[in-house]
Structure formats: C-alpha cells, structure tokens
C-alpha atoms as a PDB file:
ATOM      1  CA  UNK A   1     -68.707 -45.397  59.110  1.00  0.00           C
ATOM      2  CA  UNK A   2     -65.976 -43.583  61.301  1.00  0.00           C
ATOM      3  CA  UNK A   3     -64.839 -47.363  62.273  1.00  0.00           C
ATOM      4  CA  UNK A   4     -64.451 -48.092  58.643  1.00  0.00           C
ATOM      5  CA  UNK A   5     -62.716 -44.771  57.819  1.00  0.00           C
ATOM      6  CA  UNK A   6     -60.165 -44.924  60.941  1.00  0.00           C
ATOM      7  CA  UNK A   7     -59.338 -48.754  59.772  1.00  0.00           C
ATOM      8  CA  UNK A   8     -58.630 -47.256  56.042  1.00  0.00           C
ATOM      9  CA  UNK A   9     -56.520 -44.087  57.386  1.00  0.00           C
ATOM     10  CA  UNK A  10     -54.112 -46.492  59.434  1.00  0.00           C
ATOM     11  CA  UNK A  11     -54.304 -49.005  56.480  1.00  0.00           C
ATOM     12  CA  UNK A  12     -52.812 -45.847  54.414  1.00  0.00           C
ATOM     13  CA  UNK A  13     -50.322 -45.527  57.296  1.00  0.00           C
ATOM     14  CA  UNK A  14     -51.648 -42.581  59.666  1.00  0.00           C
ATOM     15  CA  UNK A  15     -50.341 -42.561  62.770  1.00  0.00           C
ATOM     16  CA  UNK A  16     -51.989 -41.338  66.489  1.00  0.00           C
ATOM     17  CA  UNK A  17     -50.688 -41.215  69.628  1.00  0.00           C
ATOM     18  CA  UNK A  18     -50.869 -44.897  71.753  1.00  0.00           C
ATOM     19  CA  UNK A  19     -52.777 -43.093  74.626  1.00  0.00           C
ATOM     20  CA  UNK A  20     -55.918 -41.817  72.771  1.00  0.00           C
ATOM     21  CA  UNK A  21     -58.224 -43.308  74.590  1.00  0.00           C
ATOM     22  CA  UNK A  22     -56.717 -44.097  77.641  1.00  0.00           C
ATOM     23  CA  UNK A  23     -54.233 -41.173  78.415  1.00  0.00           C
ATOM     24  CA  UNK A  24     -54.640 -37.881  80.800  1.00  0.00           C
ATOM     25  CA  UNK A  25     -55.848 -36.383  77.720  1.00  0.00           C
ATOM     26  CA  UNK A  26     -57.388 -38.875  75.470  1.00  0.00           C
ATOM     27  CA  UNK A  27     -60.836 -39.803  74.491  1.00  0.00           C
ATOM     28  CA  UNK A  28     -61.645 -41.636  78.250  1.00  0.00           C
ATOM     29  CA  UNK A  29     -61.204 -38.119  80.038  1.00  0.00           C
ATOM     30  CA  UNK A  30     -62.497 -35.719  77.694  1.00  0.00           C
ATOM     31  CA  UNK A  31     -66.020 -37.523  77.922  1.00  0.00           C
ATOM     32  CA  UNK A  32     -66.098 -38.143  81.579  1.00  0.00           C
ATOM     33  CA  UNK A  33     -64.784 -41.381  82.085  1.00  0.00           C
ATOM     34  CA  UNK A  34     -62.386 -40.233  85.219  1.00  0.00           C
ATOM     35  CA  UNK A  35     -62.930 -44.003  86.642  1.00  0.00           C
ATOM     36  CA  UNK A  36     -60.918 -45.209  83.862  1.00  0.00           C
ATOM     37  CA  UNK A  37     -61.683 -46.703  80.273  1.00  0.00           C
ATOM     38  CA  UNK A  38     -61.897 -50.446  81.950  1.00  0.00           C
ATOM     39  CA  UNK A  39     -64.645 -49.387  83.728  1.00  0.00           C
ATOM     40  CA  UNK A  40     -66.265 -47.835  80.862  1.00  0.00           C
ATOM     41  CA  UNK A  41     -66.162 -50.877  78.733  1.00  0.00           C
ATOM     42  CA  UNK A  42     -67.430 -52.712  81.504  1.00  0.00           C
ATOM     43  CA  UNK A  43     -70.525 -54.386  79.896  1.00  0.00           C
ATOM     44  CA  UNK A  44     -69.674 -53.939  75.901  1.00  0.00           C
ATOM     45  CA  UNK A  45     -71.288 -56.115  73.904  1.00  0.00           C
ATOM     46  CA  UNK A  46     -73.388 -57.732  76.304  1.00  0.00           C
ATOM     47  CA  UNK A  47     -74.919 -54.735  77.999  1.00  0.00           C
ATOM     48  CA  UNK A  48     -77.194 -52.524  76.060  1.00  0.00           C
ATOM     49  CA  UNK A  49     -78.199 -49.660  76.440  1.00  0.00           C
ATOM     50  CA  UNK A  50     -81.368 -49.235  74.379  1.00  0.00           C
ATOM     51  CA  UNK A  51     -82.626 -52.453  76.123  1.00  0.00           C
ATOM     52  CA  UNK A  52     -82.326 -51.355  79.847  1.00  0.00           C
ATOM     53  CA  UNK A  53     -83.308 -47.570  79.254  1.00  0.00           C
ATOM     54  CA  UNK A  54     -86.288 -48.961  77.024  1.00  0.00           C
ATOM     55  CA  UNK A  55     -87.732 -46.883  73.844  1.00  0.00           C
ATOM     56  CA  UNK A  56     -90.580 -44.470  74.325  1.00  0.00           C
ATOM     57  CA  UNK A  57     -92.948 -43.886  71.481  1.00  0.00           C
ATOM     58  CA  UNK A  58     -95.081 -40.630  71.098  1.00  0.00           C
ATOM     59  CA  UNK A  59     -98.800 -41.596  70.675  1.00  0.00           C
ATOM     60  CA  UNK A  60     -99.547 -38.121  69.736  1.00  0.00           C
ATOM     61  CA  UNK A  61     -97.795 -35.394  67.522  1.00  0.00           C
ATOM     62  CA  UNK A  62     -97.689 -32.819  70.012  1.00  0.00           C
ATOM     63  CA  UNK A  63     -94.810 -31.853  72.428  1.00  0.00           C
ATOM     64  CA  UNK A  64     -94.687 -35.122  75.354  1.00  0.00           C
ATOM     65  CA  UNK A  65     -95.572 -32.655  78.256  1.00  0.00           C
ATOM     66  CA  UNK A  66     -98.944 -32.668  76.868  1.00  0.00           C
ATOM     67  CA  UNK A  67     -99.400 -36.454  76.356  1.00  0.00           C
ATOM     68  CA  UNK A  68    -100.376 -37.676  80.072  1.00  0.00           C
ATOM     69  CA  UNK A  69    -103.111 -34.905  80.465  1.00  0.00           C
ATOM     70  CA  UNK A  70    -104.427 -36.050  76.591  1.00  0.00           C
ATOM     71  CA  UNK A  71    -104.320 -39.622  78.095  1.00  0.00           C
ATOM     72  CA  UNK A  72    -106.567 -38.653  81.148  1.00  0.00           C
ATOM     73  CA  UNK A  73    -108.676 -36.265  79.025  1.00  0.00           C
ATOM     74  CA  UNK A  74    -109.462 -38.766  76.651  1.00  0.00           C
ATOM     75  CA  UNK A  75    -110.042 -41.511  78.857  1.00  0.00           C
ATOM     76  CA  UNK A  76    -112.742 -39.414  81.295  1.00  0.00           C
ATOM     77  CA  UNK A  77    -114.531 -38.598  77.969  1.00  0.00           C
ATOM     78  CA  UNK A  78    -114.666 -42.260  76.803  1.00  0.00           C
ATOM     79  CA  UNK A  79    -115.518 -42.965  80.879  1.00  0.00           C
ATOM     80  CA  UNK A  80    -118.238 -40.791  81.443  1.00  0.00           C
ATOM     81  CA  UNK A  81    -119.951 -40.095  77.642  1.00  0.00           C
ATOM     82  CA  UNK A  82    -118.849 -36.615  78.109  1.00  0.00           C
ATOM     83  CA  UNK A  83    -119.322 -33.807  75.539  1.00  0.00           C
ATOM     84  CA  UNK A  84    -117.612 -30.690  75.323  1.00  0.00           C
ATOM     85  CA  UNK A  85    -120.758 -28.687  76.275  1.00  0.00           C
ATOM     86  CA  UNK A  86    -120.892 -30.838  79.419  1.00  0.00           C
ATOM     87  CA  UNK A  87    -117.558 -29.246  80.716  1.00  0.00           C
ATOM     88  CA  UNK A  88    -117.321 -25.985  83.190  1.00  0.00           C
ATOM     89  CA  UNK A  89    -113.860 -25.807  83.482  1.00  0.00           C
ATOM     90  CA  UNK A  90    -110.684 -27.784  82.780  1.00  0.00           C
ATOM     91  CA  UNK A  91    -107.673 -27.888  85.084  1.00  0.00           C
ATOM     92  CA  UNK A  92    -104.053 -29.809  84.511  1.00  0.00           C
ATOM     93  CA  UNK A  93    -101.869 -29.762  86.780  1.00  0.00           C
ATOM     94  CA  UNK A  94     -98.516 -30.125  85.917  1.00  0.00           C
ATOM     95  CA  UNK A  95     -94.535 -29.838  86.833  1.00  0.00           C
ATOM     96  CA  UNK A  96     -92.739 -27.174  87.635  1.00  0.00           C
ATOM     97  CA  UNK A  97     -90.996 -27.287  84.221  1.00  0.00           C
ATOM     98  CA  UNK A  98     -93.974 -27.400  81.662  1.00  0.00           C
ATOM     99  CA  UNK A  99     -95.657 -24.340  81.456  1.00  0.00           C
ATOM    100  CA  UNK A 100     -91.801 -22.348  80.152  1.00  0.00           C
ATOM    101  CA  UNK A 101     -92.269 -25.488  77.480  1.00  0.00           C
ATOM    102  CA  UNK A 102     -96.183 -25.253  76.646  1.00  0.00           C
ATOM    103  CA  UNK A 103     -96.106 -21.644  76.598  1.00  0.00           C
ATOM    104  CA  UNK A 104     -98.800 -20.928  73.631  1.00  0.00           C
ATOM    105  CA  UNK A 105    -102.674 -20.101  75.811  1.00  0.00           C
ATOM    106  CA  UNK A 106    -103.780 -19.056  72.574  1.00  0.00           C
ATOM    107  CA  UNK A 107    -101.812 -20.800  69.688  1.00  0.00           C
ATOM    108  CA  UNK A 108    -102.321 -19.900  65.653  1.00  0.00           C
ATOM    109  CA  UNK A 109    -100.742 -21.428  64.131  1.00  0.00           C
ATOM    110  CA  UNK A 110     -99.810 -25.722  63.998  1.00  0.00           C
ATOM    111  CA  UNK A 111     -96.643 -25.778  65.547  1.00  0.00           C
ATOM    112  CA  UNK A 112     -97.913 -23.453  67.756  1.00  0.00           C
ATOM    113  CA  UNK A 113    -100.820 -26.078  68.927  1.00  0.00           C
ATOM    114  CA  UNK A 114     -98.495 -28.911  69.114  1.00  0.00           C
ATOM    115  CA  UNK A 115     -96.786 -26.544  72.132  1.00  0.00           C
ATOM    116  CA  UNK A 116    -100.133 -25.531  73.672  1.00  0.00           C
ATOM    117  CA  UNK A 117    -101.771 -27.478  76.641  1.00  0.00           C
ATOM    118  CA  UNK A 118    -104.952 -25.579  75.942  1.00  0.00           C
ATOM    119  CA  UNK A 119    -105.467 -27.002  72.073  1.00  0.00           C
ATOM    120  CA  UNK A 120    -104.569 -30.385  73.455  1.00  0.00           C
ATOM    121  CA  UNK A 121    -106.747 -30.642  76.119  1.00  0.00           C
ATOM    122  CA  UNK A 122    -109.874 -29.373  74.251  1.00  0.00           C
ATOM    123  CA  UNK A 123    -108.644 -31.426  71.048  1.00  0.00           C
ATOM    124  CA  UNK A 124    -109.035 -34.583  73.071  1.00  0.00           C
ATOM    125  CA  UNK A 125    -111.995 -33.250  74.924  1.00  0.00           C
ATOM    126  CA  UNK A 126    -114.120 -32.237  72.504  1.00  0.00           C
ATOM    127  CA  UNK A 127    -112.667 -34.964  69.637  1.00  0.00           C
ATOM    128  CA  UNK A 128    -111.571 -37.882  71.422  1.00  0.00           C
ATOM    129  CA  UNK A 129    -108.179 -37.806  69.969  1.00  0.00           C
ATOM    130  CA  UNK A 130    -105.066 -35.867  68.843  1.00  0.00           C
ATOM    131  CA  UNK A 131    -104.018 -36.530  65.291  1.00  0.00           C
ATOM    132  CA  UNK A 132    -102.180 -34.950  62.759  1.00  0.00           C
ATOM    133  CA  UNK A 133    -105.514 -33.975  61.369  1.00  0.00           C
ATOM    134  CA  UNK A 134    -105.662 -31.872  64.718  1.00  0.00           C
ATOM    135  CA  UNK A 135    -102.619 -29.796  64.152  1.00  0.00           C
ATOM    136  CA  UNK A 136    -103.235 -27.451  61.474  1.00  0.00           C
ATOM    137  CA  UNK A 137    -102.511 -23.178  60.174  1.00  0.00           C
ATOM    138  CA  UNK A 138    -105.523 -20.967  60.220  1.00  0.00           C
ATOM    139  CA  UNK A 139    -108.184 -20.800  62.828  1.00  0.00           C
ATOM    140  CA  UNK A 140    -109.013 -23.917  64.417  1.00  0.00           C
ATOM    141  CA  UNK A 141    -111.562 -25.335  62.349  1.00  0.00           C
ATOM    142  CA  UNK A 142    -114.303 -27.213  65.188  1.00  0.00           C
ATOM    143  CA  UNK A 143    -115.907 -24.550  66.763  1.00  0.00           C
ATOM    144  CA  UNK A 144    -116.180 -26.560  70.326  1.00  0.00           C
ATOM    145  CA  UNK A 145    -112.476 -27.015  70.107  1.00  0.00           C
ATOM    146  CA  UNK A 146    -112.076 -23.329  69.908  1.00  0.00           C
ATOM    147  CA  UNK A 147    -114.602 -22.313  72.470  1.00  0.00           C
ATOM    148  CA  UNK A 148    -113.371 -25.454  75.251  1.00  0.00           C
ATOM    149  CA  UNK A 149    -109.599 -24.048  75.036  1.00  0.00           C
ATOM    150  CA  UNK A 150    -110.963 -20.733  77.227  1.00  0.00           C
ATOM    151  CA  UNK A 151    -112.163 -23.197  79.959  1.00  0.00           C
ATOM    152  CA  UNK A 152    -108.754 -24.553  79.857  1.00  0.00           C
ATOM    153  CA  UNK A 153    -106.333 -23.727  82.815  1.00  0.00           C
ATOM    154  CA  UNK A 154    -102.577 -25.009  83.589  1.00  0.00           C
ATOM    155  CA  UNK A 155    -100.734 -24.614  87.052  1.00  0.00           C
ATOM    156  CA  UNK A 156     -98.186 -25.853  88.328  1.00  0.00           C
ATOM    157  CA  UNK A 157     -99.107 -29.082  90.544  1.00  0.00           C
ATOM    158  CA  UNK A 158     -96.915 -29.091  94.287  1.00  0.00           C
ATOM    159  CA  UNK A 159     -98.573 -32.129  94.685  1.00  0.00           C
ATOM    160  CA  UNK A 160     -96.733 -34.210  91.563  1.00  0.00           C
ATOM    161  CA  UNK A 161     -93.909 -36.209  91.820  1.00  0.00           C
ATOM    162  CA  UNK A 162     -90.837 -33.396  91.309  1.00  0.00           C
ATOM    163  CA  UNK A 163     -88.403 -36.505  90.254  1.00  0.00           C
ATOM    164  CA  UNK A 164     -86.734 -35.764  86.150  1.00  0.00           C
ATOM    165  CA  UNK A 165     -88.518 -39.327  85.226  1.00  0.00           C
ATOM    166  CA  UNK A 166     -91.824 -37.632  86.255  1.00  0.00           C
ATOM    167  CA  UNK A 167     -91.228 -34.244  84.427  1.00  0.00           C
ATOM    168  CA  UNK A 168     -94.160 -34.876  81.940  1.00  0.00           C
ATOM    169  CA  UNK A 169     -96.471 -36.162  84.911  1.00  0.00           C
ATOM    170  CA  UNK A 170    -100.223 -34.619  85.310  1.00  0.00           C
ATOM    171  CA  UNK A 171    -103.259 -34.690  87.210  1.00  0.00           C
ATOM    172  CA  UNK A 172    -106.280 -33.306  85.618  1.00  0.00           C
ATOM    173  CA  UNK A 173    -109.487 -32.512  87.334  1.00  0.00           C
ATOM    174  CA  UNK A 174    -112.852 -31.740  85.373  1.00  0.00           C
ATOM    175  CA  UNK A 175    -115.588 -29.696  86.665  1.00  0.00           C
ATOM    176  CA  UNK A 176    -118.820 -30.375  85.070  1.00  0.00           C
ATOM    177  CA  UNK A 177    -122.107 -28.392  84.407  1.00  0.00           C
ATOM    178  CA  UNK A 178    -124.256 -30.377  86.245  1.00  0.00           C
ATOM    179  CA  UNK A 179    -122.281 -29.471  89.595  1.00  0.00           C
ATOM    180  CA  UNK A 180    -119.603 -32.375  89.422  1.00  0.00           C
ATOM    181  CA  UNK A 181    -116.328 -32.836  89.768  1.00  0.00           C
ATOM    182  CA  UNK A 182    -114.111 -35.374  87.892  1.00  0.00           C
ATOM    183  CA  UNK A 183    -110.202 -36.059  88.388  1.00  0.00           C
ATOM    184  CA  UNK A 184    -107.419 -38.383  87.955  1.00  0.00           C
ATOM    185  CA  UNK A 185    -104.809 -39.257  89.825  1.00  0.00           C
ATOM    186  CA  UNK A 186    -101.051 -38.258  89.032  1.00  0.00           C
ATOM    187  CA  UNK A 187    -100.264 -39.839  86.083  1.00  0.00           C
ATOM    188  CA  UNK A 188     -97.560 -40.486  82.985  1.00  0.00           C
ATOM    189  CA  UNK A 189     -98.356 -40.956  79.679  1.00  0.00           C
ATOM    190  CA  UNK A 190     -98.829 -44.031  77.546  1.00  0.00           C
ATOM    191  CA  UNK A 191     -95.979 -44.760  75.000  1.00  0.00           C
ATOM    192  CA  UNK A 192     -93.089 -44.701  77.964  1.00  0.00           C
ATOM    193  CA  UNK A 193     -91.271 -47.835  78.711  1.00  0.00           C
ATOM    194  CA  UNK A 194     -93.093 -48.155  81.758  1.00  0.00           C
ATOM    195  CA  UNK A 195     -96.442 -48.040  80.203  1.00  0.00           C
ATOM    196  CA  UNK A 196     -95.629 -49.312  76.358  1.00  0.00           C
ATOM    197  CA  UNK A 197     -98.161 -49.406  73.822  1.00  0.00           C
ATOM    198  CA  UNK A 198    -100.073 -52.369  72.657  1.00  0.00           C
ATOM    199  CA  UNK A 199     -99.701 -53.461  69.555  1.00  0.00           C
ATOM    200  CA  UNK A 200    -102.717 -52.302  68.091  1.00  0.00           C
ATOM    201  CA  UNK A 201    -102.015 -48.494  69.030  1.00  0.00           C
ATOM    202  CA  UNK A 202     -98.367 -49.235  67.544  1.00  0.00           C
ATOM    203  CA  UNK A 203    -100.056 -49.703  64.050  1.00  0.00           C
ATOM    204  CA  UNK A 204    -102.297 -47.305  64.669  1.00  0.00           C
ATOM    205  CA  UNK A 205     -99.623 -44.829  64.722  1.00  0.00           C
ATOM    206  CA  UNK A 206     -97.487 -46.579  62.090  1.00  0.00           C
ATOM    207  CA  UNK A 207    -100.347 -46.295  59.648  1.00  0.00           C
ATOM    208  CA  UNK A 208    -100.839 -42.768  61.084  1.00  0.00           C
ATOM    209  CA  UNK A 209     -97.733 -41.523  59.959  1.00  0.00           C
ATOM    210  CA  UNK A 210     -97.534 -43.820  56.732  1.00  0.00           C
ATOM    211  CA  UNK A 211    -100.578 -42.914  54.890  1.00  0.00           C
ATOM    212  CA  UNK A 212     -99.153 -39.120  54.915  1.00  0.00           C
ATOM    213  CA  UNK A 213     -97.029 -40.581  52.402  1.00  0.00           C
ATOM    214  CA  UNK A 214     -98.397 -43.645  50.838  1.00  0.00           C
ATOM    215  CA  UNK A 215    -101.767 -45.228  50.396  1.00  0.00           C
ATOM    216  CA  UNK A 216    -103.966 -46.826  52.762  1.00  0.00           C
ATOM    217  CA  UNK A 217    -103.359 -50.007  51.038  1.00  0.00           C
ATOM    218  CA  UNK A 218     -99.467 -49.639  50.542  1.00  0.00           C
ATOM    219  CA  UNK A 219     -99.180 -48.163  54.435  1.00  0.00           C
ATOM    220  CA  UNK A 220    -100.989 -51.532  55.485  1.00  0.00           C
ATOM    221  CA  UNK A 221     -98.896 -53.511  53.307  1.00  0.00           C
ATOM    222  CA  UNK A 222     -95.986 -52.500  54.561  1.00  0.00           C
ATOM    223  CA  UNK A 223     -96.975 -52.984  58.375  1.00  0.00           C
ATOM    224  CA  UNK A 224     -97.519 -56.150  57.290  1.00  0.00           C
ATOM    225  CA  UNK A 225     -94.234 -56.967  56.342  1.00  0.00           C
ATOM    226  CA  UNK A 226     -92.837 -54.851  59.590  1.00  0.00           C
ATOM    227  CA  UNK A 227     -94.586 -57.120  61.732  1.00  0.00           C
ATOM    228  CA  UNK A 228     -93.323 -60.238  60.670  1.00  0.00           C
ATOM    229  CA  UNK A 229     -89.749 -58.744  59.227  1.00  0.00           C
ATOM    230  CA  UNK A 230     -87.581 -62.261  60.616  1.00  0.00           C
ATOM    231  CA  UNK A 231     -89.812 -63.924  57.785  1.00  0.00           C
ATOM    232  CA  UNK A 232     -88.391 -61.545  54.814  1.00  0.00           C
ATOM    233  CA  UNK A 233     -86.029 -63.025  52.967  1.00  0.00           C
ATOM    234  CA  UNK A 234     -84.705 -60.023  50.955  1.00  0.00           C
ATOM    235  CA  UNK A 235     -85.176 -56.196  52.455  1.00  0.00           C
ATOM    236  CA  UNK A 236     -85.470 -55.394  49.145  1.00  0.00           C
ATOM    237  CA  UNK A 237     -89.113 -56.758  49.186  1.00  0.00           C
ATOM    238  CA  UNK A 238     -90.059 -54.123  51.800  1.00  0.00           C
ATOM    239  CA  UNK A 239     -88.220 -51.109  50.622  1.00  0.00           C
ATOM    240  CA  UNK A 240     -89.333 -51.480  46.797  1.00  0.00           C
ATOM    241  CA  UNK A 241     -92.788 -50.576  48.229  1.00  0.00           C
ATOM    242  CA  UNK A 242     -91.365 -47.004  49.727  1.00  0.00           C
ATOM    243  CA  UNK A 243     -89.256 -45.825  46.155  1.00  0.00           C
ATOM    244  CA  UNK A 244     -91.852 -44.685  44.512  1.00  0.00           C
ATOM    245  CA  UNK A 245     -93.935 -42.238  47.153  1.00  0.00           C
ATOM    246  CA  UNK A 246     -90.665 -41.150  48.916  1.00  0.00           C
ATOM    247  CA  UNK A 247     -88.563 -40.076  46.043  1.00  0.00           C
END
C-alpha cells in the first residue's frame, strides 16, 4: 500500500528531494545502510529473507523459553511410562536470560501460566501435553498439576550454550522416587527452523487453533484445502468457509 500511495502522490504532482534514499540524510543512512544503498539492494528480488532465516512455529501456547524443557519433559514421560507421582524433583536448566522472562513460580492466572516454567513443566509432566486447554483463570484444575509445580526448580545452566540462537536452550534432569536420575542433554525446541515440525504436528496445531473458532468438521475442511492450496482455483472457495464463524 505505501508503494501504491507514493506512485498516486507523484501522479498528483508531489515532489521530494532526488537524494531520498541515497543522500547523507536520506532513507539509506537513517536505517543503517552506511555501506551505501548498492550494497543494500544487493540480492533484491532474488534473495529472500524469510527463506534463509527460515520460519519458526510455536508448538505450544506458552512463552518459547518454555518450549525446549516441555519438549524434553514430554518426551522422558512418553520414554519411561512416567507418572507424576513417580517424580521427586524437577530441575531445568536454562540461560542466563529466562528466568527475568518466566518470572511467575506460582502463576494464577492464564497468562500468568503461559510465563511460568513451573505450570509448563508439570503441565507436560503430569498431562503429556500443553494445550490451550492447559492455560486457563482460576485454580489449576488437575490436582497433580498443582501439586508437581512445587517439585519444580529453574536455575540458570553455566553449562548451556550462551550464543543469542541458543537463548531458549535447556537441559532438564528428573529425579525419580525410586532413587533414579533422568536427564537430557542441552537442547532447543521443536518448531525452529533447525528442527521444523512434521507435517502431522503442523495440523495438529492448525486444527488446534481452528476449532477455537470453527467446527471440527469446518477446521478439517479447511486444512484440507490449505494443504493442497496450488490446486484452488478461486480463494474464494477457502475463505467462504471462514465468513460466517469469524464475523
């Protein structure tokens, strides 16, 4: 849209000085570009961004610091059969900059939980997963949930990689009623280019997010018609199913 408006202003006859972009001033310097606008063109329209840096999607609705440890918790519970009265203690280590960002021990309220490495560890701990049916008002409703988050402790890992890439990194280490001790290595979470989701867990979180809107049927419907989109001949086919539930 501001491409369109600027071509209809100088269409109308506006004027602006010749060294916008370019001069000591202009656009170019004001935004960094010291090395010259050349250089910053360098690449446009056959480099792209969003292709090289990759797109990250959130398999969980809960802040990303808490997404590797949810990973890990989830996959030692699947691992090992565990249940929650099976655990002693919880530990998750983690980066220097989380715990200022998951500051809520003792969260009550949703948005509260979503910022809470304590709820999301016990969540996937004593549940298996973290949903939006796990963020919530009021108390929190399972009772093991509840009771598991006190068994929950964060510090601050030395030991992880300190790089910004790795700034949502954790290792989590499970000690166990029966005397033993279970941990995983430094990890980051699913979802990041690096480690994308399949496309199952893609739909699953499509669907996820859908049916909070539309029905079961409608939210599969339309993940149809997502998946094979190249095939639709008018958009209009797909967004006719959202009209109704959205207005």
């Amino acid at each position: 849209m501001p491409g369109i408006l600027a071509a209809q202003l100088a269409r109308e006859g506006l004027t602006a000085s010749e060294t916008a972009l370019e001069g000591r001033q202009g656009y170019a310097a004001a935004f960094g570009a010291s090395h010259g606008i050349d250089r910053a063109l360098d690449g446009l329209g056959r480099a792209w961004h969003l292709l090289e840096s990759g797109i990250a999607v959130k398999p969980y609705p809960s802040c990303a610091l808490t997404h590797s440890a949810i990973d890990a918790l989830i996959d030692l519970r699947a691992a090992h059969r565990l249940k929650a009265g099976d655990i002693a203690a919880v530990q998750v280590g983690v980066t220097r900059v989380v715990p200022d960002v998951l500051a809520h021990a003792r969260p009550t309220t949703a948005l509260e939980r979503k910022f809470s490495m304590q709820y999301c560890a016990a969540a996937a701990l004593a549940e298996g997963r973290v949903d939006f049916g796990s963020f919530t008002d009021g108390e929190v409703a399972n009772p093991e949930v509840r009771e598991l988050m006190g068994r929950v402790d964060m510090v601050v890992d030395p030991g992880l990689p300190q790089g910004v890439e790795q700034n949502a990194w954790s290792r989590v280490t499970l000690r166990l009623r029966d005397g033993r001790t279970l941990a995983t290595e430094p990890r980051g979470a699913q979802g990041h280019p690096d480690m994308p989701l399949s496309d199952a867990a893609l739909r699953d979180k499509f669907l996820g997010c859908a049916t909070t809107v539309l029905s079961a049927d409608e939210a599969e419907a339309v993940a149809e018609q997502i998946g094979h989109l190249e095939d639709i001949p008018d958009i209009r086919a797909l967004t006719s199913r959202l009209e109704g539930p959205l207005d």
